[in-house]
Protein backbone atom coordinates (compact mmCIF):
# COMPACT_ATOMS: atom_id res chain seq x y z
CA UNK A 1 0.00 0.00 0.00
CA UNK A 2 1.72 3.64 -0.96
CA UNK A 3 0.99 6.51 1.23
CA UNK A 4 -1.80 7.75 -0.59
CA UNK A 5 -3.75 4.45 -0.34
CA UNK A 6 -2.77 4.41 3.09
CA UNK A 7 -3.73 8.07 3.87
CA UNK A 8 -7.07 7.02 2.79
CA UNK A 9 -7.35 3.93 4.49
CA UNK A 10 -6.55 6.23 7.82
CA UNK A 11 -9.18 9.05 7.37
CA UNK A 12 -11.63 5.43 6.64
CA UNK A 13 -10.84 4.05 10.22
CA UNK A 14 -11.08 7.87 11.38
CA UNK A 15 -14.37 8.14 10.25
CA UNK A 16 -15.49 4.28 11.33
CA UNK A 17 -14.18 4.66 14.84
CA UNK A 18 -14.66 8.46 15.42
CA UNK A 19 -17.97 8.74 13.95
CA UNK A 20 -19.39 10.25 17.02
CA UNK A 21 -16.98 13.07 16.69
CA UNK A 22 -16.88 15.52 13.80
CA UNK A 23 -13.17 16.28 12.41
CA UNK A 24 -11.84 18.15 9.97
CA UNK A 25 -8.54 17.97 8.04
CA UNK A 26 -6.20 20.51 8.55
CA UNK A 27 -2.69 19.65 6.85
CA UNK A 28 -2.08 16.59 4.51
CA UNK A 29 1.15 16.72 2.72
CA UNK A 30 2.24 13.64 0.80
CA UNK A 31 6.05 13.44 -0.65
CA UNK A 32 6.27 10.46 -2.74
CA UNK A 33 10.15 11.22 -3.17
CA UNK A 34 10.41 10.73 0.46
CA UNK A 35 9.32 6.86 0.40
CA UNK A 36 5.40 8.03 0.48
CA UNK A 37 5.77 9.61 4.09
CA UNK A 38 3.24 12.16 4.61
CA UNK A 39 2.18 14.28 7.68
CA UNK A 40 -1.88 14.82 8.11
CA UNK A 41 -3.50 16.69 11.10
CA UNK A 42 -7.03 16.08 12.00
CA UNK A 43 -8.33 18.26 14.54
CA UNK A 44 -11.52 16.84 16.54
CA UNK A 45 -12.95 19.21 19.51
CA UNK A 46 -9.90 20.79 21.21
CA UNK A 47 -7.34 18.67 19.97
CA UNK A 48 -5.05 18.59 16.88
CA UNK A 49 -4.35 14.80 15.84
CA UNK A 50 -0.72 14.90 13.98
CA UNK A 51 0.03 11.85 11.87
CA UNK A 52 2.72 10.88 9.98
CA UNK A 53 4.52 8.37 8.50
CA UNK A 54 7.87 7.90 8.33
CA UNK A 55 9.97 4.98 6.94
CA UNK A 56 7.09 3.15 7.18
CA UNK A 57 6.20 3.58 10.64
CA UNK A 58 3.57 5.56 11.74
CA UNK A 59 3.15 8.50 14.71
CA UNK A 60 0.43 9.79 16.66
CA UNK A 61 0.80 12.69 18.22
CA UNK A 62 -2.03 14.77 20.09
CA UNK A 63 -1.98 18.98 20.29
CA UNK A 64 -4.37 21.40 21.65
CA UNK A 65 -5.72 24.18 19.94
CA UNK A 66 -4.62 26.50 22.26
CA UNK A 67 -1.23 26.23 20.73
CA UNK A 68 0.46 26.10 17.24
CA UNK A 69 3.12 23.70 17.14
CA UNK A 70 3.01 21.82 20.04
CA UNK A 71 2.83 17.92 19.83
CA UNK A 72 2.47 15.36 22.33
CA UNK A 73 3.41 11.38 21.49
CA UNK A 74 -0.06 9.62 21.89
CA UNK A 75 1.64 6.94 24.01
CA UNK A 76 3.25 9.48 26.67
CA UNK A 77 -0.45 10.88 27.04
CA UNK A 78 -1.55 7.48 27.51
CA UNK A 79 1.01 6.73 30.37
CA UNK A 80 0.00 10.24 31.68
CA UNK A 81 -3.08 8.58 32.87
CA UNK A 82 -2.01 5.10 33.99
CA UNK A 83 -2.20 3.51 30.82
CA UNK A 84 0.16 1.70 28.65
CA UNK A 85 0.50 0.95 25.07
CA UNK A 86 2.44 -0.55 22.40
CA UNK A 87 2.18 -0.41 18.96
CA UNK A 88 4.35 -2.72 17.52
CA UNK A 89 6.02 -0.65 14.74
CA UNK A 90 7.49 -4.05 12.51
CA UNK A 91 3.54 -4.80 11.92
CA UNK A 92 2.37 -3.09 8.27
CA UNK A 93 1.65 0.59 8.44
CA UNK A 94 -2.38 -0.67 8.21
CA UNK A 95 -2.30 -2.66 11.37
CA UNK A 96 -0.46 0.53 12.97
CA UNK A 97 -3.01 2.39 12.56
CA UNK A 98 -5.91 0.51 13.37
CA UNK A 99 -4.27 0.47 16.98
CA UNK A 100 -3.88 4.04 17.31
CA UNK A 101 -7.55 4.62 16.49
CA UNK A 102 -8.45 1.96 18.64
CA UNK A 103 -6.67 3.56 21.53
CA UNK A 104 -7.56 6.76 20.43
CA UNK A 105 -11.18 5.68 20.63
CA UNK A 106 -11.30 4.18 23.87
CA UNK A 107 -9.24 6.97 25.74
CA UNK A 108 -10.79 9.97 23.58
CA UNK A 109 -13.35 11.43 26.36
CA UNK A 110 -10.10 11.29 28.50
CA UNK A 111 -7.72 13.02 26.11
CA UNK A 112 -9.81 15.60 25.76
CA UNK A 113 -10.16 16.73 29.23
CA UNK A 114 -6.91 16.49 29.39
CA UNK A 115 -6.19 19.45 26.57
CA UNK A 116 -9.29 21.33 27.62
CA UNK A 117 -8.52 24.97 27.88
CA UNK A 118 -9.10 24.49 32.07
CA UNK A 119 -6.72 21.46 32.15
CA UNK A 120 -4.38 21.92 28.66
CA UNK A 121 -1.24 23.75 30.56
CA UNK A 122 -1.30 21.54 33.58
CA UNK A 123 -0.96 18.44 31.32
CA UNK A 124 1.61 20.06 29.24
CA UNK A 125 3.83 20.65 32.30
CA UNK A 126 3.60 17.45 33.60
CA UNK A 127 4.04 15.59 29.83
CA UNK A 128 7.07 18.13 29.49
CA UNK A 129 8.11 16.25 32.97
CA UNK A 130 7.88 13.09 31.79
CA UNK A 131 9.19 13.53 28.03
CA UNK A 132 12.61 14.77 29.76
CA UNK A 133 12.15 11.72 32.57
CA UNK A 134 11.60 9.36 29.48
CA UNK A 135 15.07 11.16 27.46
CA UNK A 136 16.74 10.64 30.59
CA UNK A 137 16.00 6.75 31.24
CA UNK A 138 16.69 5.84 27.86
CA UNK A 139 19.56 8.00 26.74
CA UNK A 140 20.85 9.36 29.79
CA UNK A 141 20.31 12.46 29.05
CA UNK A 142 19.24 15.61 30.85
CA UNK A 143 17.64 18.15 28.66
């Protein structure tokens, strides 16, 4: 599947899972020179959904509204709330995302509490907190 069949395949599941939800897209850029990676941002509510595609992997990241260019790794907001999740990135780019939207699904009333205007800065200090936490234990690192 190229990145344009698979960009479609995503907004599909988007629509299947999230039906409940309306969404809009905001940013889709393909670059079929670039392997077919491509970058598309739903937003849905108060948050900005950024996915992308990259060596045929794929990323979730969540954003509020309240600010431009500011991405959170789905996972680390997961784990922000007690959860855990793995999305095994050697399964096919299809199977990828079919996880994410599951997990998107089931934790979506949560996630969007979370980057509420009330609650958004809160949770971005304490995912700042543990993005440097999570640099640190795997790299070493402090930043």
């Amino acid at each position: 599947m190229n990145g344009k069949e698979e960009y479609n395949f995503l907004t599909q599941t988007i629509s299947s899972r999230l039906n409940k939800y309306k969404y809009s897209v905001e940013k889709y850029v393909y670059d079929e020179k670039e392997f077919g990676n491509y970058e598309a941002i739903f937003v849905i509510d108060n948050i900005k959904i950024k996915v992308t595609r990259d060596k045929e992997q794929i990323f979730f990241e969540i954003g509020s509204l309240a600010e431009f260019d500011e991405w959170f790794d789905l996972e680390l907001v997961i784990e922000s709330q007690g959860g855990k999740i793995t999305i095994h990135k050697k399964q096919n780019t299809e199977k990828q995302i079919s996880e994410y939207i599951k997990i998107l699904d089931q934790n979506f009333s949560k996630i969007r509490a979370l980057f509420s205007n009330k609650n958004y800065f809160q949770t971005k200090s304490n995912l700042k907190k543990m993005e440097k936490a999570r640099v640190k234990s795997i790299f070493g690192l402090d930043v």
